[in-house]
N, C-alpha and C. Protein backbone atom coordinates (compact mmCIF):
# COMPACT_ATOMS: atom_id res chain seq x y z
N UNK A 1 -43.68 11.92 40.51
CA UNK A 1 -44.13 11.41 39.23
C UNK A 1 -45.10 10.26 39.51
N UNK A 2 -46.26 10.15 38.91
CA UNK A 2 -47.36 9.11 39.45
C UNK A 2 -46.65 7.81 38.60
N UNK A 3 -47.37 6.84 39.05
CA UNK A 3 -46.99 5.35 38.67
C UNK A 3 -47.39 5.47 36.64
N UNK A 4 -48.39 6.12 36.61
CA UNK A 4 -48.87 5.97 35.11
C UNK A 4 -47.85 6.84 34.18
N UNK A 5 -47.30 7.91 34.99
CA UNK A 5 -46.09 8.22 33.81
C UNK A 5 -44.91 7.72 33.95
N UNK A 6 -44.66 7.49 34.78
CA UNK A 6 -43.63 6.09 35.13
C UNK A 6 -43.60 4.82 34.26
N UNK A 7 -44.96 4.61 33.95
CA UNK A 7 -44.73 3.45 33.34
C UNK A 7 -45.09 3.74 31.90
N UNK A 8 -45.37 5.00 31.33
CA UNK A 8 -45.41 5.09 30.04
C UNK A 8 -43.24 6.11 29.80
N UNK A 9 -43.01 6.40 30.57
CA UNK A 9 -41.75 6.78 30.19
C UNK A 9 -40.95 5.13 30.33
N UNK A 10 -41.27 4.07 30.93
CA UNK A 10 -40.41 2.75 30.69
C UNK A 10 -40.83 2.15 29.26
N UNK A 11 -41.95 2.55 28.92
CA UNK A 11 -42.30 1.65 27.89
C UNK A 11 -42.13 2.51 26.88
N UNK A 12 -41.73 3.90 27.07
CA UNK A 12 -41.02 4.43 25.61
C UNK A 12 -39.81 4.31 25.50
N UNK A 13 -39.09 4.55 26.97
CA UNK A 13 -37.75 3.62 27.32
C UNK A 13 -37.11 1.58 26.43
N UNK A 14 -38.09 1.38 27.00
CA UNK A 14 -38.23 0.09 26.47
C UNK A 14 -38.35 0.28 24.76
N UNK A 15 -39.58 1.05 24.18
CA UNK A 15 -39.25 1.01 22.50
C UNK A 15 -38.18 1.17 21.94
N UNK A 16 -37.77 2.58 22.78
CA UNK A 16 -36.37 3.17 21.74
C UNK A 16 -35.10 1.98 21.96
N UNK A 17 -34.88 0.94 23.15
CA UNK A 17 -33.70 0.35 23.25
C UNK A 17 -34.36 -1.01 22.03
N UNK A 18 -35.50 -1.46 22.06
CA UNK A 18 -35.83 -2.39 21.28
C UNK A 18 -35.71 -2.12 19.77
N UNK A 19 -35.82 -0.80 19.82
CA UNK A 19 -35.74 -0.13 18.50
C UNK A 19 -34.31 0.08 17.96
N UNK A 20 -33.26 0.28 18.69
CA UNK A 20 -32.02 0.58 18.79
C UNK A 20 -31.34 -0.53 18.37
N UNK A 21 -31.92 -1.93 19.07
CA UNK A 21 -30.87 -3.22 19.23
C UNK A 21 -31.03 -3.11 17.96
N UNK A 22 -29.55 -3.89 17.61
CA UNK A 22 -29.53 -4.24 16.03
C UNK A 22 -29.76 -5.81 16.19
N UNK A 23 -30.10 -6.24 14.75
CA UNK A 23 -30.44 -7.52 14.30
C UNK A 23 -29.27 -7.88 13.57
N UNK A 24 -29.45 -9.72 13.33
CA UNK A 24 -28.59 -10.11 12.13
C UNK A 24 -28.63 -9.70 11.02
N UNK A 25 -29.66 -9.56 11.04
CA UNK A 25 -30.07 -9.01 9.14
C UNK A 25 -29.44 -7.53 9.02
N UNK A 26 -29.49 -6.94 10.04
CA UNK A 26 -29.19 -5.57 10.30
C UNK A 26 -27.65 -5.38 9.75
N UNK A 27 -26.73 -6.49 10.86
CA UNK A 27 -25.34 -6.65 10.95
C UNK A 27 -25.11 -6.71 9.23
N UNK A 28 -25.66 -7.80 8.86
CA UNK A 28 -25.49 -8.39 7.60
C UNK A 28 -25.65 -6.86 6.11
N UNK A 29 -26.23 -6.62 6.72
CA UNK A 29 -26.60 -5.40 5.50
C UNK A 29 -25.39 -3.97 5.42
N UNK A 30 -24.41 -4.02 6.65
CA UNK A 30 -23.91 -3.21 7.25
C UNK A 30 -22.22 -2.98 6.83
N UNK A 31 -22.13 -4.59 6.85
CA UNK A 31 -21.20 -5.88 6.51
C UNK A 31 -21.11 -5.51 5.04
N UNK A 32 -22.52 -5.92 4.40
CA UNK A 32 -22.45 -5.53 3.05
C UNK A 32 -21.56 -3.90 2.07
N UNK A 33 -22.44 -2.90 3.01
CA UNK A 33 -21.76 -2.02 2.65
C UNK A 33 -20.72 -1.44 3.03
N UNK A 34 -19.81 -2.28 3.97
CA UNK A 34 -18.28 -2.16 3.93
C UNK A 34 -17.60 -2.77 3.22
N UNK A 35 -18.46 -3.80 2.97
CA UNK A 35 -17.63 -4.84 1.33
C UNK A 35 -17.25 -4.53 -0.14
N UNK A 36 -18.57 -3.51 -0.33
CA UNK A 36 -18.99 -2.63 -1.21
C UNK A 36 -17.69 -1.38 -1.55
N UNK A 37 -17.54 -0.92 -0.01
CA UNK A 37 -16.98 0.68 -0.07
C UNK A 37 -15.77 -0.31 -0.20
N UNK A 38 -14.81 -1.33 0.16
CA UNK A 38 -13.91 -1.69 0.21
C UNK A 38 -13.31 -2.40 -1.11
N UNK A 39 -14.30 -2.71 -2.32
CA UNK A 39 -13.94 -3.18 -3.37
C UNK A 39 -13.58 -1.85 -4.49
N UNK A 40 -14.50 -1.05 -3.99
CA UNK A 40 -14.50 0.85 -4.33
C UNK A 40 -13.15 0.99 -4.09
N UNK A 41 -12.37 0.75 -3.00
CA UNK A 41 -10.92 1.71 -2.59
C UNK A 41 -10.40 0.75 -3.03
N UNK A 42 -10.49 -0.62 -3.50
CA UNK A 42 -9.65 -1.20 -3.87
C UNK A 42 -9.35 -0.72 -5.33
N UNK A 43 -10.17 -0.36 -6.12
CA UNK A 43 -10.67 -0.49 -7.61
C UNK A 43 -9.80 0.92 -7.59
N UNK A 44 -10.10 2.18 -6.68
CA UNK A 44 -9.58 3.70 -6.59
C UNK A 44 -7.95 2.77 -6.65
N UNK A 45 -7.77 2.49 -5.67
CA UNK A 45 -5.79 2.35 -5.32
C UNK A 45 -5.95 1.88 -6.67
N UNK A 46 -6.41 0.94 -7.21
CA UNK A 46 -5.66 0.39 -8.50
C UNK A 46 -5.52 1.25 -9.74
N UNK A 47 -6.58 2.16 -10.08
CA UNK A 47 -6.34 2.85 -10.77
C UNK A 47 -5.49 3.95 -10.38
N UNK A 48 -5.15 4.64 -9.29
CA UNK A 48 -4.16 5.09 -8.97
C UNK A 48 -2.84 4.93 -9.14
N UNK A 49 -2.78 3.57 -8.58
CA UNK A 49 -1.20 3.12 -8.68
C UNK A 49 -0.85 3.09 -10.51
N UNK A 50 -1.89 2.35 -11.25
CA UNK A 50 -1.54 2.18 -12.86
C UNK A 50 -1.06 4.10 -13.00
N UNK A 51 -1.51 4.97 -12.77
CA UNK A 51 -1.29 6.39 -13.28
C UNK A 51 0.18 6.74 -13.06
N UNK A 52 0.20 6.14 -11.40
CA UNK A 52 1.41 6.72 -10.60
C UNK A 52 2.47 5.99 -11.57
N UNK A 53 2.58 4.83 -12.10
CA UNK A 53 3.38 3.67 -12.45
C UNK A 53 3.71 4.77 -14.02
N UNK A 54 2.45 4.98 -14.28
CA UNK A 54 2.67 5.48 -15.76
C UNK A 54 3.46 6.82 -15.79
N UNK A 55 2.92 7.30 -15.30
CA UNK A 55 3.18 9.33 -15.00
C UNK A 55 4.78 9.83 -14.05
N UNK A 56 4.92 8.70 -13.16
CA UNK A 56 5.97 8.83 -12.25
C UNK A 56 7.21 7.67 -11.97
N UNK A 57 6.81 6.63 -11.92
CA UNK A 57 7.80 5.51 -12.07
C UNK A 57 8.73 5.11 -13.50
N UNK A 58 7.35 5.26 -14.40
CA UNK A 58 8.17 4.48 -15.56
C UNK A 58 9.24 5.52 -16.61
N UNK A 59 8.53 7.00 -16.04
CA UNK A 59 9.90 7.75 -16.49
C UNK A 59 11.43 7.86 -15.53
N UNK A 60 11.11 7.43 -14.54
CA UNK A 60 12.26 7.29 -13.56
C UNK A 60 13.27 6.11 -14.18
N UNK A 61 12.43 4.45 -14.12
CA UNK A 61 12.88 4.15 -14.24
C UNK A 61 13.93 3.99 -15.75
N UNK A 62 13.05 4.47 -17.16
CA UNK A 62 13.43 4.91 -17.83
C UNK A 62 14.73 5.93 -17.67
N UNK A 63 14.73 6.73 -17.32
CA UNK A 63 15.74 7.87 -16.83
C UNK A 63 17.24 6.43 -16.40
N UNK A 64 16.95 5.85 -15.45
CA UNK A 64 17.58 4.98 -14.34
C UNK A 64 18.43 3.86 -15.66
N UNK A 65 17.66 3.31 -16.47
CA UNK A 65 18.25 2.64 -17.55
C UNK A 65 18.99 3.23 -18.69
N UNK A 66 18.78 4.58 -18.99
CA UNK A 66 19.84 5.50 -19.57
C UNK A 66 21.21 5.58 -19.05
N UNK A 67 20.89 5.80 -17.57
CA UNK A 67 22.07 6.08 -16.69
C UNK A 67 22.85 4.59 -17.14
N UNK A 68 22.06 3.56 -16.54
CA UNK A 68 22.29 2.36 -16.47
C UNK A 68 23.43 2.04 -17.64
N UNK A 69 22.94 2.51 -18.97
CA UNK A 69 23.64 1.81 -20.18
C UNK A 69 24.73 3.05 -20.33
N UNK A 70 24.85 4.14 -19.86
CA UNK A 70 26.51 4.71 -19.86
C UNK A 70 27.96 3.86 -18.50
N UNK A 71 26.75 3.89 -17.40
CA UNK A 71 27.15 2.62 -16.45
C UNK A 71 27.75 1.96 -17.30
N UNK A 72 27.11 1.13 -17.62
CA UNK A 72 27.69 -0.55 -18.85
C UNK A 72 28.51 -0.11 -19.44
N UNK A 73 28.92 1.00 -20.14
CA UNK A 73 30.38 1.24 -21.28
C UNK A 73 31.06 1.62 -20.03
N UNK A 74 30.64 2.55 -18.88
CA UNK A 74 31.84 2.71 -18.45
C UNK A 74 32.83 1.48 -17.80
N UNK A 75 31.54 0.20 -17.58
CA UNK A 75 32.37 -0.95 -17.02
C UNK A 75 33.01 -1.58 -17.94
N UNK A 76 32.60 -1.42 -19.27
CA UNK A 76 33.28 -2.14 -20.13
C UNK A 76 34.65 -1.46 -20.53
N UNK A 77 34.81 -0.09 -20.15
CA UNK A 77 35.89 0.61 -20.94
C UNK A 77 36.82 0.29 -19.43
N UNK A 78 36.27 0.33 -18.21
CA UNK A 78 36.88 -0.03 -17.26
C UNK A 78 38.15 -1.48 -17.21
N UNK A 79 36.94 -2.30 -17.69
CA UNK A 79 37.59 -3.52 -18.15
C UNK A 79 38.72 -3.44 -18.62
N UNK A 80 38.98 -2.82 -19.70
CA UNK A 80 39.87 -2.72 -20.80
C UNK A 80 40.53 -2.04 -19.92
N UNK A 81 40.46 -0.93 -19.30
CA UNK A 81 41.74 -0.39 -18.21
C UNK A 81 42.22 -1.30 -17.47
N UNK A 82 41.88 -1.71 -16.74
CA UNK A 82 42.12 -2.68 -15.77
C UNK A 82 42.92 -3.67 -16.45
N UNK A 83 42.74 -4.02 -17.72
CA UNK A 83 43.57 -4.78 -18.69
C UNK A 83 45.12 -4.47 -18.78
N UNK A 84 44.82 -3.14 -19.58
CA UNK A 84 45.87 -2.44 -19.43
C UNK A 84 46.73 -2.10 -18.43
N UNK A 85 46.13 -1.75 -16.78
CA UNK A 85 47.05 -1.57 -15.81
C UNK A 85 47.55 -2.64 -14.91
N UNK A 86 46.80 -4.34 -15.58
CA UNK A 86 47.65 -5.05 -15.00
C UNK A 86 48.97 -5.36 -15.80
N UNK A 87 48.72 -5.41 -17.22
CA UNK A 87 50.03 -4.81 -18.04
C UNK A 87 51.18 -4.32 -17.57
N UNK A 88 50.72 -2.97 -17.13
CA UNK A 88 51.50 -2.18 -16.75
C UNK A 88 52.20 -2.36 -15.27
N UNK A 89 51.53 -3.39 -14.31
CA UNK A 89 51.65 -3.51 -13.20
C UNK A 89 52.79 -4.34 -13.25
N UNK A 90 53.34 -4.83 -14.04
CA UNK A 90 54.59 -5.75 -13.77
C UNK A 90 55.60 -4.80 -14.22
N UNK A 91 55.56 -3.73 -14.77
CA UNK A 91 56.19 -2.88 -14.65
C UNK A 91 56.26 -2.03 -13.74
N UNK A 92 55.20 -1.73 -12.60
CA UNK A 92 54.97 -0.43 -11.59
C UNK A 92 55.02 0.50 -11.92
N UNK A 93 54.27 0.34 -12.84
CA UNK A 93 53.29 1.83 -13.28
C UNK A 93 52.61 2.53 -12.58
N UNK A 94 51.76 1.70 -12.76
CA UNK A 94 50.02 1.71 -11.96
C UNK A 94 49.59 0.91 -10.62
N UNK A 95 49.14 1.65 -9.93
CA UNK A 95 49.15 0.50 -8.23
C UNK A 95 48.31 -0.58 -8.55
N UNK A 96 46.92 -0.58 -8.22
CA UNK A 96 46.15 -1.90 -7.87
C UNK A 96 44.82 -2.13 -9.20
N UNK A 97 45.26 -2.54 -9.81
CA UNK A 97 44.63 -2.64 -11.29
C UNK A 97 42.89 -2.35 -11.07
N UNK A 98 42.39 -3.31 -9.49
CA UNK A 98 41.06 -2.90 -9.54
C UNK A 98 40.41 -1.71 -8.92
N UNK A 99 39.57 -1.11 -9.48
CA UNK A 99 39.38 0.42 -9.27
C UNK A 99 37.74 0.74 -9.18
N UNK A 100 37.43 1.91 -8.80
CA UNK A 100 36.63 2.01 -8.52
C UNK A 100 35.22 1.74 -9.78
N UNK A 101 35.40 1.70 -11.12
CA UNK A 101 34.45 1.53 -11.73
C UNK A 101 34.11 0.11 -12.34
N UNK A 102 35.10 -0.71 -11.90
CA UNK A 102 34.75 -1.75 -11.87
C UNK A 102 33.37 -2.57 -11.14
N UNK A 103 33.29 -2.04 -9.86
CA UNK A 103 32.18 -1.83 -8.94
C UNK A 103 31.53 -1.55 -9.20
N UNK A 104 31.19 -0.56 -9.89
CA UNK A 104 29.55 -0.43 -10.42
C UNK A 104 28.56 -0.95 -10.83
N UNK A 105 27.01 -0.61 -10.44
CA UNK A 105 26.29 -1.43 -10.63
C UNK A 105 25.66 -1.78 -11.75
N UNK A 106 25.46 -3.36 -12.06
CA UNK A 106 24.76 -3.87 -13.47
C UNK A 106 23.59 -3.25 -13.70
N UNK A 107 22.93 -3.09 -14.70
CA UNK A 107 21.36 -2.06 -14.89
C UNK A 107 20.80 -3.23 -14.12
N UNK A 108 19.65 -2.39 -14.15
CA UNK A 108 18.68 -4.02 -13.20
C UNK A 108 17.49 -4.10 -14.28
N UNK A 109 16.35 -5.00 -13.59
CA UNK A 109 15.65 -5.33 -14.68
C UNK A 109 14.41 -4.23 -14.24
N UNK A 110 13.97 -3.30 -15.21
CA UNK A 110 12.70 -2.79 -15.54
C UNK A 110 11.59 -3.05 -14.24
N UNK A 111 11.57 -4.56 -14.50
CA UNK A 111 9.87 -5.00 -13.83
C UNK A 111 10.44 -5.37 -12.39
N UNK A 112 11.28 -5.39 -12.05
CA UNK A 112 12.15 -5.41 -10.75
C UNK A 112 12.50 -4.38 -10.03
N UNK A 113 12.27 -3.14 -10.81
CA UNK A 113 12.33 -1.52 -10.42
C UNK A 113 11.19 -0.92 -10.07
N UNK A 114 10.32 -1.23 -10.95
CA UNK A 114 9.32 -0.61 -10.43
C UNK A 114 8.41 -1.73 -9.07
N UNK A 115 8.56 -3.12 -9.94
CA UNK A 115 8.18 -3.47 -8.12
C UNK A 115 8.50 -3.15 -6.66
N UNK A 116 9.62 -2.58 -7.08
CA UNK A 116 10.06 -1.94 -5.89
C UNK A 116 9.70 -1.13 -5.36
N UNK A 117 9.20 0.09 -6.43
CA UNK A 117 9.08 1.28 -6.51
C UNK A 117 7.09 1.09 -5.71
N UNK A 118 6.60 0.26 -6.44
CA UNK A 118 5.09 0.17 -5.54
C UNK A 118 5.06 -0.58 -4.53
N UNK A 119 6.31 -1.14 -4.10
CA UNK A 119 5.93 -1.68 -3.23
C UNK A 119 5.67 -1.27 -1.50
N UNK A 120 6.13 -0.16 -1.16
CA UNK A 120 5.33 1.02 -0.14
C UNK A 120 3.99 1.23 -0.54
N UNK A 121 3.62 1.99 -1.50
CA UNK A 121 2.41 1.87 -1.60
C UNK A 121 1.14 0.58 -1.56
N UNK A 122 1.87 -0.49 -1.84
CA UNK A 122 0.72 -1.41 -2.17
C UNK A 122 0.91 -1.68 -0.78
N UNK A 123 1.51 -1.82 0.34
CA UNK A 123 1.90 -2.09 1.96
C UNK A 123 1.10 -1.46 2.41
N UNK A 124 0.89 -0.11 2.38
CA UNK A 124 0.24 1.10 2.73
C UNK A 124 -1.29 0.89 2.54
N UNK A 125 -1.61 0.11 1.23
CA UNK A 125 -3.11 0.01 0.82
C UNK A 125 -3.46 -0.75 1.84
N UNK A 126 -2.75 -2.39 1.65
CA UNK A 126 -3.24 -3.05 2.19
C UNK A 126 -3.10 -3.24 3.86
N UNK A 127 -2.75 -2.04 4.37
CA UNK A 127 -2.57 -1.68 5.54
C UNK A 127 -4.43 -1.09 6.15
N UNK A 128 -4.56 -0.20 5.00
CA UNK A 128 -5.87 0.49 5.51
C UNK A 128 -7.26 -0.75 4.95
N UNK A 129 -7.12 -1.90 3.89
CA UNK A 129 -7.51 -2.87 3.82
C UNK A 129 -8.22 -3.12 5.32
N UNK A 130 -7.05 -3.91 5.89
CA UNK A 130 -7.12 -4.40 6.99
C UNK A 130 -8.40 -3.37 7.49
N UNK A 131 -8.23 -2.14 7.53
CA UNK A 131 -9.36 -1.96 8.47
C UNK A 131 -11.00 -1.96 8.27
N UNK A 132 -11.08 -2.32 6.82
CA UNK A 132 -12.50 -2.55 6.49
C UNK A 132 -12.78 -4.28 6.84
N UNK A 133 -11.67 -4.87 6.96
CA UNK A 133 -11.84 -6.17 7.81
C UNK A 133 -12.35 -6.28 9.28
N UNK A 134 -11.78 -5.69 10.01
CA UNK A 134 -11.80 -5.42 11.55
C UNK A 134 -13.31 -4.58 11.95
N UNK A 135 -13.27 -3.76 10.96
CA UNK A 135 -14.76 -3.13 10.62
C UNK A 135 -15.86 -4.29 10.56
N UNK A 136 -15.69 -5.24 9.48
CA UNK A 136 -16.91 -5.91 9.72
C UNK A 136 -16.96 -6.93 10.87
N UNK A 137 -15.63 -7.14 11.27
CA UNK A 137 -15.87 -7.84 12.89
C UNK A 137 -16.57 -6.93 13.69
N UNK A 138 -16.23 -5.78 14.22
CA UNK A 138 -16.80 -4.79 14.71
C UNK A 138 -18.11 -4.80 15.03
N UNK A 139 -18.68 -4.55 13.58
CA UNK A 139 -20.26 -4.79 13.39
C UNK A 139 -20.39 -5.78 14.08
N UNK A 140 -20.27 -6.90 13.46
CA UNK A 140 -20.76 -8.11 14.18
C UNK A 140 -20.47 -8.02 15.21
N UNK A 141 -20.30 -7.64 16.48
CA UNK A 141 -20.49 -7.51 17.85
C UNK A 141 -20.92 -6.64 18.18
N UNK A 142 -21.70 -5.42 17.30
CA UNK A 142 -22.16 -4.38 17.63
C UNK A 142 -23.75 -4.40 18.47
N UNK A 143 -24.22 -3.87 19.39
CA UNK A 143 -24.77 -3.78 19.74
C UNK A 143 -26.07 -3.34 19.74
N UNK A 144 -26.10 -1.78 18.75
CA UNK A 144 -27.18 -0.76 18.47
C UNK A 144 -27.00 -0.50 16.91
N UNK A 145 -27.98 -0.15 16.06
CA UNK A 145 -27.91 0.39 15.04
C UNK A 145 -26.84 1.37 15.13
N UNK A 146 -26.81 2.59 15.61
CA UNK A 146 -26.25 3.66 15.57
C UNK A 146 -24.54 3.20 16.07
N UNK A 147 -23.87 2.02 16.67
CA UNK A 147 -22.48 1.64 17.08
C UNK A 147 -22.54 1.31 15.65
N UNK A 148 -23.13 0.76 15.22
CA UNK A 148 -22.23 -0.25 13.64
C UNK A 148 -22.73 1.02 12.55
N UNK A 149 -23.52 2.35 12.72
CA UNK A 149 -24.02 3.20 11.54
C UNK A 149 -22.15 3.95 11.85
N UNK A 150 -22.16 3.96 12.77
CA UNK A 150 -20.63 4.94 13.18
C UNK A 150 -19.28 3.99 12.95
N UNK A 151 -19.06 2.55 13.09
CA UNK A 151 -18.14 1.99 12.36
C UNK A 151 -17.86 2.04 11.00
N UNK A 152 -19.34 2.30 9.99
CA UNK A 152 -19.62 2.46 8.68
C UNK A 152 -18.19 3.53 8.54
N UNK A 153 -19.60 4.90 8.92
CA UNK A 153 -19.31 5.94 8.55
C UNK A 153 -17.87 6.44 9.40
N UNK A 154 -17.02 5.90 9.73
CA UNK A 154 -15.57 6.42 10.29
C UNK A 154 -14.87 5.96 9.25
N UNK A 155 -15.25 4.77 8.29
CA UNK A 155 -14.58 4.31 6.82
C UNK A 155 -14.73 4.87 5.89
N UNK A 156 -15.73 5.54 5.56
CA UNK A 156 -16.43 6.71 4.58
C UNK A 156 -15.66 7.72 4.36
C-alpha cells in the first residue's frame, strides 16, 4: 500500500473516530431523552396502577369488608358465648370458655388494604426507575455517539 493511501485511509480513520466521539452537548441531549421516556413510564405506571386499584383491588377489598362485617357478628355473637360458657363453667359444662372465634380478625381499614395491595407493584416500578437513572450515568461516561444511542435504545 503506498504512503498516499495510507495516509488518506488514517485521515478517514481519524474522521469517523472524531465523528463518533460524543460531546457534552451530545451527552446532554441523550440525558434529556431518558428523562423524557422516564416521566412517560412514570405517567404509564400511574395510570395503570389507578385502573388496577379500580378494576381489581377495590372489588377485592370490597369483597374482604363483607367478609369482614359477618367476621364482626360472628365475634360479637362469640362474645356472648363465651359469656355464657363461662356461666356454665362453674358448673362443668363447657371446657375453656375461649374459643376459636374469638380470635378472629378485626376488618382492617380500606386505605390500609389496598396500600398493601400496590405495594409490590409500586417496588417493582420503582425498581425499573432506577434504571433510567444509571442510564443517564452511563451516558455520561459514554464514549461514542452510538455507546449512549444503545443505552437509549435498550430503555425503549
Amino acid at each position: 500500500m503506498s504512503a498516499k493511501a495510507r495516509g488518506k485511509e488514517q485521515l478517514t480513520h481519524t474522521r469517523n473516530t472524531t465523528m463518533n466521539t460524543i460531546n457534552q452537548e451530545q451527552r446532554e441531549a441523550f440525558v434529556r431523552l431518558l428523562r423524557d421516556a422516564k416521566e412517560r413510564r412514570q405517567k404509564l405506571f400511574e395510570h395503570r396502577l389507578h385502573e388496577k386499584v379500580n378494576e381489581e383491588f377495590l372489588p377485592r377489598v370490597v369483597q374482604r369488608q363483607g367478609i369482614a362485617g359477618v367476621v364482626e357478628k360472628i365475634g360479637k355473637l362469640s362474645s356472648e358465648l363465651t359469656k355464657s360458657a363461662r356461666a356454665l363453667q362453674s358448673v362443668d359444662v363447657v371446657g375453656r370458655p375461649d374459643g376459636f372465634w374469638s380470635r378472629l380478625l378485626k376488618p382492617e381499614d380500606m386505605n390500609e388494604v389496598l396500600e398493601r395491595m400496590k405495594r409490590p407493584y409500586q417496588e417493582e416500578h420503582e425498581q425499573s426507575m432506577r434504571e433510567y437513572d444509571l442510564a443517564a450515568v452511563r451516558i455520561m461516561s459514554a464514549d461514542t455517539v452510538e455507546e449512549a444511542r444503545g443505552i437509549v435504545e435498550s430503555l425503549m
